[in-house]
Protein backbone atom coordinates (compact mmCIF):
# COMPACT_ATOMS: atom_id res chain seq x y z
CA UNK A 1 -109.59 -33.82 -35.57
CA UNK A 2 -109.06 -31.11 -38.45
CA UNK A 3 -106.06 -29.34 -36.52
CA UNK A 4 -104.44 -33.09 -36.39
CA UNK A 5 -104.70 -34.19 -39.67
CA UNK A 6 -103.22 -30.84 -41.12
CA UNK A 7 -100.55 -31.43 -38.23
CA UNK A 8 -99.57 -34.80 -40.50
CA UNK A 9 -99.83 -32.90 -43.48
CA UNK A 10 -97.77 -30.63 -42.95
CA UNK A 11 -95.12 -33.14 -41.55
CA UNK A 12 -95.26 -34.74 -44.48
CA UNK A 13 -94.37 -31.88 -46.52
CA UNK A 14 -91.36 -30.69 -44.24
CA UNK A 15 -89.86 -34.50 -45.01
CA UNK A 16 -90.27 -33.99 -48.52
CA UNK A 17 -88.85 -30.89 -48.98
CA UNK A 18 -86.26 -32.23 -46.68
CA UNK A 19 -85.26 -35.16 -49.07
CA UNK A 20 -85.51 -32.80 -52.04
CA UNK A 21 -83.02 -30.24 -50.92
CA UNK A 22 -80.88 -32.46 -49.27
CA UNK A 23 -81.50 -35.22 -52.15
CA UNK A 24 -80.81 -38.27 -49.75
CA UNK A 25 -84.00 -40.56 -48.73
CA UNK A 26 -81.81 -42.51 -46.53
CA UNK A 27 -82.71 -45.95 -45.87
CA UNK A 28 -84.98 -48.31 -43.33
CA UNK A 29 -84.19 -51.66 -42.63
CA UNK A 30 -86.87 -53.75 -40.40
CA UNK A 31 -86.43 -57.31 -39.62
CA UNK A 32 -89.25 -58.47 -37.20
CA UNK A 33 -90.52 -62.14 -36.50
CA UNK A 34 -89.79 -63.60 -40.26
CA UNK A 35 -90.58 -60.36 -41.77
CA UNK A 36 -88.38 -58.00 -43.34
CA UNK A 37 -89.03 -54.54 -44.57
CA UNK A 38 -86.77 -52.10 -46.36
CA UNK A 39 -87.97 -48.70 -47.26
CA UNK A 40 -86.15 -45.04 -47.52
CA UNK A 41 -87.01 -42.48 -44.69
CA UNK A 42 -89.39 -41.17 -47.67
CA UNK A 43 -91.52 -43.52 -47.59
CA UNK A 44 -91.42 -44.59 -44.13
CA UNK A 45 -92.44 -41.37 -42.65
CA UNK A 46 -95.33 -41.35 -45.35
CA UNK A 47 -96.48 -45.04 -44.42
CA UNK A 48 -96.50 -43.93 -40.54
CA UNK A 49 -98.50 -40.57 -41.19
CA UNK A 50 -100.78 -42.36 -43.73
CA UNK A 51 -101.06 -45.03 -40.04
CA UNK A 52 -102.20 -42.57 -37.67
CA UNK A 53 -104.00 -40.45 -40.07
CA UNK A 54 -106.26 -44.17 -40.28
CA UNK A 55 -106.09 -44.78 -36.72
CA UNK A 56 -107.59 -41.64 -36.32
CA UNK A 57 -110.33 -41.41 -38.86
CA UNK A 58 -111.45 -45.01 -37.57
CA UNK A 59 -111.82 -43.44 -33.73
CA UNK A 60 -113.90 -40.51 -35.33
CA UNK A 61 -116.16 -43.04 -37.16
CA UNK A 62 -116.38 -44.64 -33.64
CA UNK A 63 -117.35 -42.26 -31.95
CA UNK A 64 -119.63 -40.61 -34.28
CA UNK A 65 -121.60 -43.89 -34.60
CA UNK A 66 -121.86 -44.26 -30.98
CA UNK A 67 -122.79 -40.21 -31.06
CA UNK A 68 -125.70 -41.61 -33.41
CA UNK A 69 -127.09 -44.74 -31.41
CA UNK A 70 -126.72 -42.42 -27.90
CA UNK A 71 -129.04 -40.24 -29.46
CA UNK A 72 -131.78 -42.28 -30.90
CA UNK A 73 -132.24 -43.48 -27.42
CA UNK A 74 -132.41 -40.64 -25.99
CA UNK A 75 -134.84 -39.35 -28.53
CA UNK A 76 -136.68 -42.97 -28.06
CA UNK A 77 -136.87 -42.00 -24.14
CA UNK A 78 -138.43 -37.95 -25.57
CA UNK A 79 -140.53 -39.49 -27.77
CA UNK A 80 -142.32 -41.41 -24.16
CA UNK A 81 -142.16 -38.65 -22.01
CA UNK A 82 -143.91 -36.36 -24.68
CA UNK A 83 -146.81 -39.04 -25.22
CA UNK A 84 -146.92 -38.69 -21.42
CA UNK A 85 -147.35 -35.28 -21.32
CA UNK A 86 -149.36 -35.51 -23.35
CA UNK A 87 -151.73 -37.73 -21.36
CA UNK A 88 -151.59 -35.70 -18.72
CA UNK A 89 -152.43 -32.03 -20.22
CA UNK A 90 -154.84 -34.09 -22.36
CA UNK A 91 -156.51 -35.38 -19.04
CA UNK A 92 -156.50 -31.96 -17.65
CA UNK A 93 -158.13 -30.58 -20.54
CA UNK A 94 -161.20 -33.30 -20.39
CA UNK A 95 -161.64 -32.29 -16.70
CA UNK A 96 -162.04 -28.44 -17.40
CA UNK A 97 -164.74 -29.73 -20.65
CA UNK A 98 -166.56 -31.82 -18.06
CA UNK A 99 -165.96 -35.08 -20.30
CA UNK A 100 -165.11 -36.99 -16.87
CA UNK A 101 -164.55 -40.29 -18.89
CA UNK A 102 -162.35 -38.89 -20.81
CA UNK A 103 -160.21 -37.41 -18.64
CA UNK A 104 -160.41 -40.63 -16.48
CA UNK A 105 -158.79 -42.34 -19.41
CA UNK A 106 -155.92 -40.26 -20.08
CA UNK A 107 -155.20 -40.25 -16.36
CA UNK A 108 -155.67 -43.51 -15.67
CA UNK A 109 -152.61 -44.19 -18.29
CA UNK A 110 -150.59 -42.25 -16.04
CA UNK A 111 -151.11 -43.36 -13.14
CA UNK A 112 -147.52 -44.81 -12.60
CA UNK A 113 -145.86 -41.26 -13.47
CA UNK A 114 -144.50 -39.10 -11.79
CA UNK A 115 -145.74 -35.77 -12.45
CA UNK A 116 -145.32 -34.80 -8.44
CA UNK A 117 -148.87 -35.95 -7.78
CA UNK A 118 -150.68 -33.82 -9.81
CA UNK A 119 -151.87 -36.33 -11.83
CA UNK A 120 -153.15 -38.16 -9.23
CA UNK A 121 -155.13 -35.18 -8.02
CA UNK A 122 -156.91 -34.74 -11.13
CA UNK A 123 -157.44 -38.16 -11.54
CA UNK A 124 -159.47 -38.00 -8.06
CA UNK A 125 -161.17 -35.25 -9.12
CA UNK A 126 -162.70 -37.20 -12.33
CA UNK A 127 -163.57 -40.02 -9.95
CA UNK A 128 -165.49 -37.87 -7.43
CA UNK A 129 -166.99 -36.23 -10.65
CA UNK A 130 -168.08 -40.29 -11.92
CA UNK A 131 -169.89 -40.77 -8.53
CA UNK A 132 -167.00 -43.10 -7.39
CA UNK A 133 -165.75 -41.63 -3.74
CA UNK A 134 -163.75 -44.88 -3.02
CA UNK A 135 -161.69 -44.44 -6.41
CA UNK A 136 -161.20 -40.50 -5.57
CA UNK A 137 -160.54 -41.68 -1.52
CA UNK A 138 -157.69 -44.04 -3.47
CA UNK A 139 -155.94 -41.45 -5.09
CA UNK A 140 -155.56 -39.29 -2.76
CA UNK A 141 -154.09 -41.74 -0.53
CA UNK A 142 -151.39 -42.23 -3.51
CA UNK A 143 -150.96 -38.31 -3.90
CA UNK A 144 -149.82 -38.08 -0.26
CA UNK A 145 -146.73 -39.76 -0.79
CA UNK A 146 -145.59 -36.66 -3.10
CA UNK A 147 -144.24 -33.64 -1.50
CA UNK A 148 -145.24 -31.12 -3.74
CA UNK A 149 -149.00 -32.55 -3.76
CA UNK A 150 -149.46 -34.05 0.02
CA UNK A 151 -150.91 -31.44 1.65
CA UNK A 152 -153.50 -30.89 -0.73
CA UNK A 153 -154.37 -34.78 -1.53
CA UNK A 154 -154.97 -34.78 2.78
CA UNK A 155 -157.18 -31.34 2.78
CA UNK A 156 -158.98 -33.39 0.35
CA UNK A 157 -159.22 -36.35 2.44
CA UNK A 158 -160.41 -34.72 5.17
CA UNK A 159 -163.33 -32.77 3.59
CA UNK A 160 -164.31 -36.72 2.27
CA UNK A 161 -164.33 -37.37 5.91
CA UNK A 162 -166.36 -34.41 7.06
CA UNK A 163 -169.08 -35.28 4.32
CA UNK A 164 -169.12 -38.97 5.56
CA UNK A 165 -169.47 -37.66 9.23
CA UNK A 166 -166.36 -38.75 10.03
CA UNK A 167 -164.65 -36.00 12.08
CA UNK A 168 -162.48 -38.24 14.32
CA UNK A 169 -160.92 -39.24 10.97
CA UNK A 170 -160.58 -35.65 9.79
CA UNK A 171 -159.00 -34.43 12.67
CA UNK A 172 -156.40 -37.76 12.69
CA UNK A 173 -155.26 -36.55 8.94
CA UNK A 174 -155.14 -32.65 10.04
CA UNK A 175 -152.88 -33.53 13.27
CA UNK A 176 -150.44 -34.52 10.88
CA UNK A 177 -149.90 -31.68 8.57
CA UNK A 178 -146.91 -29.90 9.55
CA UNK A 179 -146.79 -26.92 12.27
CA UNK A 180 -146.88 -23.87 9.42
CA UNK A 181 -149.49 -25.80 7.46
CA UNK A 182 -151.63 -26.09 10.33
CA UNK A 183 -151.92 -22.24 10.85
CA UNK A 184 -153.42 -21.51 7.12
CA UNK A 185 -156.92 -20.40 7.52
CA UNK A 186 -157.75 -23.87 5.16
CA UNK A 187 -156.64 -25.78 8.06
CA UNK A 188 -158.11 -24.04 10.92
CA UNK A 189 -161.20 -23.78 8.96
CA UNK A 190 -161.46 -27.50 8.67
CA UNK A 191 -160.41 -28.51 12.17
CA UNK A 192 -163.39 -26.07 13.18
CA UNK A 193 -165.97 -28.23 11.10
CA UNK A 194 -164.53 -31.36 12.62
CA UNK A 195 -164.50 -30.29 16.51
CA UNK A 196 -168.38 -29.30 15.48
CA UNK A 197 -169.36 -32.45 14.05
CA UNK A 198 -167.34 -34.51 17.20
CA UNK A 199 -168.95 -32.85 19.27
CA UNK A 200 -166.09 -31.71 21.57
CA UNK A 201 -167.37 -27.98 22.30
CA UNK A 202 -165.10 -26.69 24.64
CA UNK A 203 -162.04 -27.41 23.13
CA UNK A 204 -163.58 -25.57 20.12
CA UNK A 205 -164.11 -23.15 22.39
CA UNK A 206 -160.83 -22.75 24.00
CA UNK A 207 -158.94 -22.65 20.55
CA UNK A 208 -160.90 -20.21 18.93
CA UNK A 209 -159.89 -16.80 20.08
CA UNK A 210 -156.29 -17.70 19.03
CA UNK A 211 -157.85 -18.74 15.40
CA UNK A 212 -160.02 -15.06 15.16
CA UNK A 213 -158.01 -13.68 12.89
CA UNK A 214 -157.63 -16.85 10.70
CA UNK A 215 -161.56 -17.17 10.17
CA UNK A 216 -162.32 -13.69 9.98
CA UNK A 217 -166.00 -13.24 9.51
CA UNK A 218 -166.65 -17.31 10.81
CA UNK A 219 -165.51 -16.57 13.70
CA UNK A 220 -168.98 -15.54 15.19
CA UNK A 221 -170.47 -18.56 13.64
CA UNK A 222 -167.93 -20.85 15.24
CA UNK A 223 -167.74 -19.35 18.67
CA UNK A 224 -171.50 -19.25 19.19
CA UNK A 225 -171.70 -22.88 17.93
CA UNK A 226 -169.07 -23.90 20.35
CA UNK A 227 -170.65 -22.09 23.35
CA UNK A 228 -174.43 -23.16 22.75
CA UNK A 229 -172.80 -26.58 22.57
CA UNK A 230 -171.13 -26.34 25.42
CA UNK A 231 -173.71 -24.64 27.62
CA UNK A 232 -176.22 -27.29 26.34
CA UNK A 233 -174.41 -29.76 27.88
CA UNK A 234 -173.84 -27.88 31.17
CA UNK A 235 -177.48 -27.35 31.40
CA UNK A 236 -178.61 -31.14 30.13
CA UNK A 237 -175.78 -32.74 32.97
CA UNK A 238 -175.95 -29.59 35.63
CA UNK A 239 -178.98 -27.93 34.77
CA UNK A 240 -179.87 -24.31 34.38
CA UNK A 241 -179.17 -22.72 37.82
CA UNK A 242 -176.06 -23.84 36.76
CA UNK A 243 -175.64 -22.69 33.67
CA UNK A 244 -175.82 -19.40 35.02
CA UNK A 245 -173.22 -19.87 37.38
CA UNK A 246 -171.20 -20.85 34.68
CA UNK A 247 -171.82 -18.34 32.75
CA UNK A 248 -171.31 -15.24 35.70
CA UNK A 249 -167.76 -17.14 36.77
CA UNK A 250 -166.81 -16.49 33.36
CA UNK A 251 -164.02 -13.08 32.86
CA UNK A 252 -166.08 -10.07 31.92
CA UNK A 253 -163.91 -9.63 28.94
CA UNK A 254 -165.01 -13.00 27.41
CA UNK A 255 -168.91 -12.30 28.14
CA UNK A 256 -168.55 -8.93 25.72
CA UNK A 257 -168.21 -11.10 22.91
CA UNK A 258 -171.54 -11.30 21.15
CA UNK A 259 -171.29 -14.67 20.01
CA UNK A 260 -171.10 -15.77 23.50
CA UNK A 261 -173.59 -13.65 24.46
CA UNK A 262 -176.16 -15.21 21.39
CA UNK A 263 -175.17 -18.61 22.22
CA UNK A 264 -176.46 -18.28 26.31
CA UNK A 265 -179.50 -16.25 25.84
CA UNK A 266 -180.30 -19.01 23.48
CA UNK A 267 -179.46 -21.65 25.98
CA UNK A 268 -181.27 -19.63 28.64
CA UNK A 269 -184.45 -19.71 25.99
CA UNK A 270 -183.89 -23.10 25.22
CA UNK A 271 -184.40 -24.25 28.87
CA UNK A 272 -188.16 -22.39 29.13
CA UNK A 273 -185.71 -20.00 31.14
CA UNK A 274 -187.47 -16.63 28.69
CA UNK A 275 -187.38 -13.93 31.79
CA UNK A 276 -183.14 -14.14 32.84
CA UNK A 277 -183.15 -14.46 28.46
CA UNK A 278 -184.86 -10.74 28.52
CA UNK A 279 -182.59 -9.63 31.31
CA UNK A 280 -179.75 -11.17 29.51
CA UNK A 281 -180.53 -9.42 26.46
CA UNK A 282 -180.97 -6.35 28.08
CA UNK A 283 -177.95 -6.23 29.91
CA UNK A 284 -175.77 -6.94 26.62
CA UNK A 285 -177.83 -5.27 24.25
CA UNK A 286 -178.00 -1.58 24.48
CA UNK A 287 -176.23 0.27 22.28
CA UNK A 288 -177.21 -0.73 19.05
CA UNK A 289 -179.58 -3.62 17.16
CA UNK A 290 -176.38 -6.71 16.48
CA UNK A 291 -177.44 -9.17 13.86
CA UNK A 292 -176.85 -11.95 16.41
CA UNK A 293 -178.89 -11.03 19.75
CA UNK A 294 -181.64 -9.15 17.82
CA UNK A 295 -183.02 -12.22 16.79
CA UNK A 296 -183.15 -13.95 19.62
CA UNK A 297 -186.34 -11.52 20.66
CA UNK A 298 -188.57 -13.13 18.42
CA UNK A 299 -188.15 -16.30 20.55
CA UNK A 300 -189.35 -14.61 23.97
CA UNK A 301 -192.55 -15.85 25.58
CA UNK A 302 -193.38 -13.62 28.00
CA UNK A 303 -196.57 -11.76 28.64
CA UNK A 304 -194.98 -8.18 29.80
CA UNK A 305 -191.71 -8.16 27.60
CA UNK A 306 -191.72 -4.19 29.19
CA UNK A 307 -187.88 -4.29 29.28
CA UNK A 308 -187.58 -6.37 25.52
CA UNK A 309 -190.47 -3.63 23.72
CA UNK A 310 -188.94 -0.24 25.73
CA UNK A 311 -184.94 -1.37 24.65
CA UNK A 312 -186.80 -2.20 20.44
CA UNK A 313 -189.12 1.13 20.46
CA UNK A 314 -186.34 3.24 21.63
CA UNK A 315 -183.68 2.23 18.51
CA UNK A 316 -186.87 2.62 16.06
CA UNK A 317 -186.88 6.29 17.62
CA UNK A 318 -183.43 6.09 16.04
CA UNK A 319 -183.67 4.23 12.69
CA UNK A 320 -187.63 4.21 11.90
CA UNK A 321 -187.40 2.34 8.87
CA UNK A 322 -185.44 -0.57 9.86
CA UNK A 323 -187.45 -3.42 8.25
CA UNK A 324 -185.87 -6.05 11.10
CA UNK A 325 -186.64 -3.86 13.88
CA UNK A 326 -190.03 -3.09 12.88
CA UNK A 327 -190.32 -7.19 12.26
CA UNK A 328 -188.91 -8.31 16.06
CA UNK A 329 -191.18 -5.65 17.86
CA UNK A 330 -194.11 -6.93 15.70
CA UNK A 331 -193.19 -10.58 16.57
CA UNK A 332 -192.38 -9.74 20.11
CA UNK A 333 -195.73 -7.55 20.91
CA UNK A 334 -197.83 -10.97 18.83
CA UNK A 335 -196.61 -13.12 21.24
CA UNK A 336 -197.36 -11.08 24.23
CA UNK A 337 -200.78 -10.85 22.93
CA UNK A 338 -200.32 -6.66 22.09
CA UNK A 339 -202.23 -7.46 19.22
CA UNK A 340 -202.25 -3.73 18.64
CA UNK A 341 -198.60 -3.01 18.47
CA UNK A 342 -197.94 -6.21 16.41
CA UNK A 343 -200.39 -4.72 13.62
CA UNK A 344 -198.97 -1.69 13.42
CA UNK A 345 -195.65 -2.56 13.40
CA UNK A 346 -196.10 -5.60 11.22
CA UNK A 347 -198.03 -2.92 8.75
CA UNK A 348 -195.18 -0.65 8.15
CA UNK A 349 -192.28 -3.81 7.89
CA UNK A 350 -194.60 -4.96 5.18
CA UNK A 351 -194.80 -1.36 3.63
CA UNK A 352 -191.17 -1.21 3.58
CA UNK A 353 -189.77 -4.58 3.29
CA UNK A 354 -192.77 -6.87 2.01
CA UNK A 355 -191.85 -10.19 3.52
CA UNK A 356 -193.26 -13.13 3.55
CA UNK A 357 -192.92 -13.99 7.75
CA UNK A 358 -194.35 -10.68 7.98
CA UNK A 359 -197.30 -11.25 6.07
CA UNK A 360 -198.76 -14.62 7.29
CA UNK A 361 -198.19 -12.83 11.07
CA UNK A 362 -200.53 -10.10 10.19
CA UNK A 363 -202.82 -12.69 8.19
CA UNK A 364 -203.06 -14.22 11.41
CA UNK A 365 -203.58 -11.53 13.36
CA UNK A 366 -206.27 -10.46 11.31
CA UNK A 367 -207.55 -14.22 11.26
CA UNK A 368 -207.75 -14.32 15.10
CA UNK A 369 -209.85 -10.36 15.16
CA UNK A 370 -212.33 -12.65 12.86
CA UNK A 371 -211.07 -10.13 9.77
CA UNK A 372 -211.62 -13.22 7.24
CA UNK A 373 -211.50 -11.11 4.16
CA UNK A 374 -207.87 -9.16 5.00
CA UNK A 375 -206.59 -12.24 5.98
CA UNK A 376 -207.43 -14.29 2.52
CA UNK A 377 -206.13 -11.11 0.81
CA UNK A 378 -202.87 -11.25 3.15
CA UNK A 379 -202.46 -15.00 2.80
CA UNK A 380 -202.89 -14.87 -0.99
CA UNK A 381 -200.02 -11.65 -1.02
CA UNK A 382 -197.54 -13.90 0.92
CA UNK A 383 -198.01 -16.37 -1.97
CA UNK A 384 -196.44 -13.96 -4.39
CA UNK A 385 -193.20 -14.17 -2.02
CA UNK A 386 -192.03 -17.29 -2.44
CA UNK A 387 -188.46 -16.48 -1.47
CA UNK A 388 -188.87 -13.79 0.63
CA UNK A 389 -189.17 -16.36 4.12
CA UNK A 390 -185.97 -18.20 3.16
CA UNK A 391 -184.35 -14.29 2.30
CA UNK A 392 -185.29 -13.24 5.42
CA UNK A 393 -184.42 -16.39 7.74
């Protein structure tokens, strides 16, 4: 705008020092619809410049003042989005303080928003927090129509689901996650819960070994609920014989795994079957004491447990002070009626380890050899361990 006015300006001075040196203004005549106008070229070229130097200040004024109305809406439309914002980090804050009311407010007045779902999320979360599951359930169903915050809003849903007992649901909403989602150990972790609570055992079963490395250290817990699941059932509709069977048709390679191995010598136990249980565990349970079979030895009823006691005495030859050990071979030899063996070893778990199920054993050991006076004194020590039982289970 500068560069054209000085333009003009300097126009006008090359037609003035034009007429000056040549000293002739010449001479304009216009005649136009009634009106006439005479003028030298002087003038005229001064009246024209003095025309578009107007025309053109007028356009800047224009488009300055539109420059200036543009802007206070867009400043109008800043000044809404910040108070949003606002609302929202506000909101966030009052969930981290624990002031769920709050924070239920400020969401609540952004509800409408768009802020990818997030939002919507925390507002769920302030719901679940106000003891109102079917406001949380609601939005969560709204947060799964945002990319950014579906997969999360339907993890949600289906933990809502597994709470309520409603795997069939659970498993409905994680069937339609997409194919990477479905592989994160979140996922996996959840379908496993879901299969448990439906009931449906063997296709637990069948999908686990290709989830192993996804659950990591569940994967024991899983697999052995899936097989004593599953070999309940065989033995409730088939019955033990066949549960056997079952379980010898099986590959070698899948009968190594321990939690297998847990889950049918519990089965086996389960069905009064406590003498192919002490083969069982003696056939899969040599080399060393595993935290899932060894157990499963306090729950044998037998009255010669020879193989069970020889296979316990001989890793105590090994490890001496192993509190468990000591514990199952006490346990064991009590319900065998070796009275003898179950004091003694009962009497050195409690030196070392001090439990609680170990005490009230020996109480009532000592109760049944009419020793009144030890067991009041061993009943009134196990009082003074009031969380060593739940410890221990």
């Amino acid at each position: 705008m500068i560069r054209i006015l000085m333009v003009f300006v300097a126009l006008l001075i090359l037609v003035l020092i034009g007429s000056l040196i040549f000293d002739d203004k010449g001479y304009v005549f216009i005649d136009f619809a009634g009106y006439v106008v005479e003028m030298n070229v002087f003038s005229m070229a001064i009246m024209t410049i003095l025309v578009i130097v107007g025309l053109l200040l007028f356009s800047w004024l224009v488009k300055k003042l539109i420059m200036i109305i543009s802007g206070s809406k867009n400043w109008l439309g800043n000044w809404g989005t910040r108070k949003k914002k606002r609302a929202f980090t506000n909101g966030l804050i009052a969930l981290a303080e624990q002031d769920y009311l709050e924070a239920r407010k400020q969401l609540a007045s952004i509800e409408q928003e768009d802020f990818d779902g997030l939002n919507l999320l925390a507002a769920a979360e302030a719901e679940l927090q106000l003891q109102n599951p079917e406001g949380a359930q609601e939005y969560w169903r709204l947060a799964t129509s945002y990319p950014k915050s579906a997969f999360a809003a339907k993890l949600c849903l289906v933990r809502d689901h597994l709470q309520n007992q409603q795997p069939m649901k659970a498993l409905e909403i994680l069937d339609d996650v997409n194919d990477k989602q479905k592989r994160q150990k979140s996922v996996l972790t959840l379908r496993a819960q879901a299969l448990v609570q439906a009931g449906k055992w063997q296709e637990l079963k069948d999908r686990l070994p290709s989830w192993k490395k996804a659950l990591g250290e569940h994967y024991e817990h899983y697999m052995q609920l899936a097989s004593s699941g599953n070999f309940a059932e065989i033995a409730s509709k088939e019955g033990a014989n066949q549960l056997k069977e079952n379980w010898h048709a099986l590959p070698k390679s899948t009968r190594r795994d321990p939690a297998l191995q847990a889950a049918y010598v519990k089965q086996l136990i389960d069905q009064g079957m406590h003498i192919d249980a002490e083969a069982a565990l003696g056939e899969y349970h040599k080399n060393k004491p595993h935290p899932m079979l060894l157990p499963l030895y306090k729950e044998l009823r037998l009255s010669h447990p020879t193989t069970a006691l020889k296979q316990l005495e001989q890793w105590l030859k090994v490890d001496d002070m192993n509190v468990e050990l000591l514990s199952t071979l006490g346990t064991l030899a009590y319900h065998a009626n070796d009275l003898s063996l179950a004091e003694k070893a009962l009497s050195k778990a409690i030196k070392l380890g001090n439990r609680q199920q170990d005490i009230l054993l020996l109480a009532k050991i000592k109760e049944s050899q009419q020793d009144d006076q030890q067991a009041l004194a061993l009943y009134k020590q196990s009082l003074a361990q009031p969380n060593a039982l739940s410890k221990a289970e």
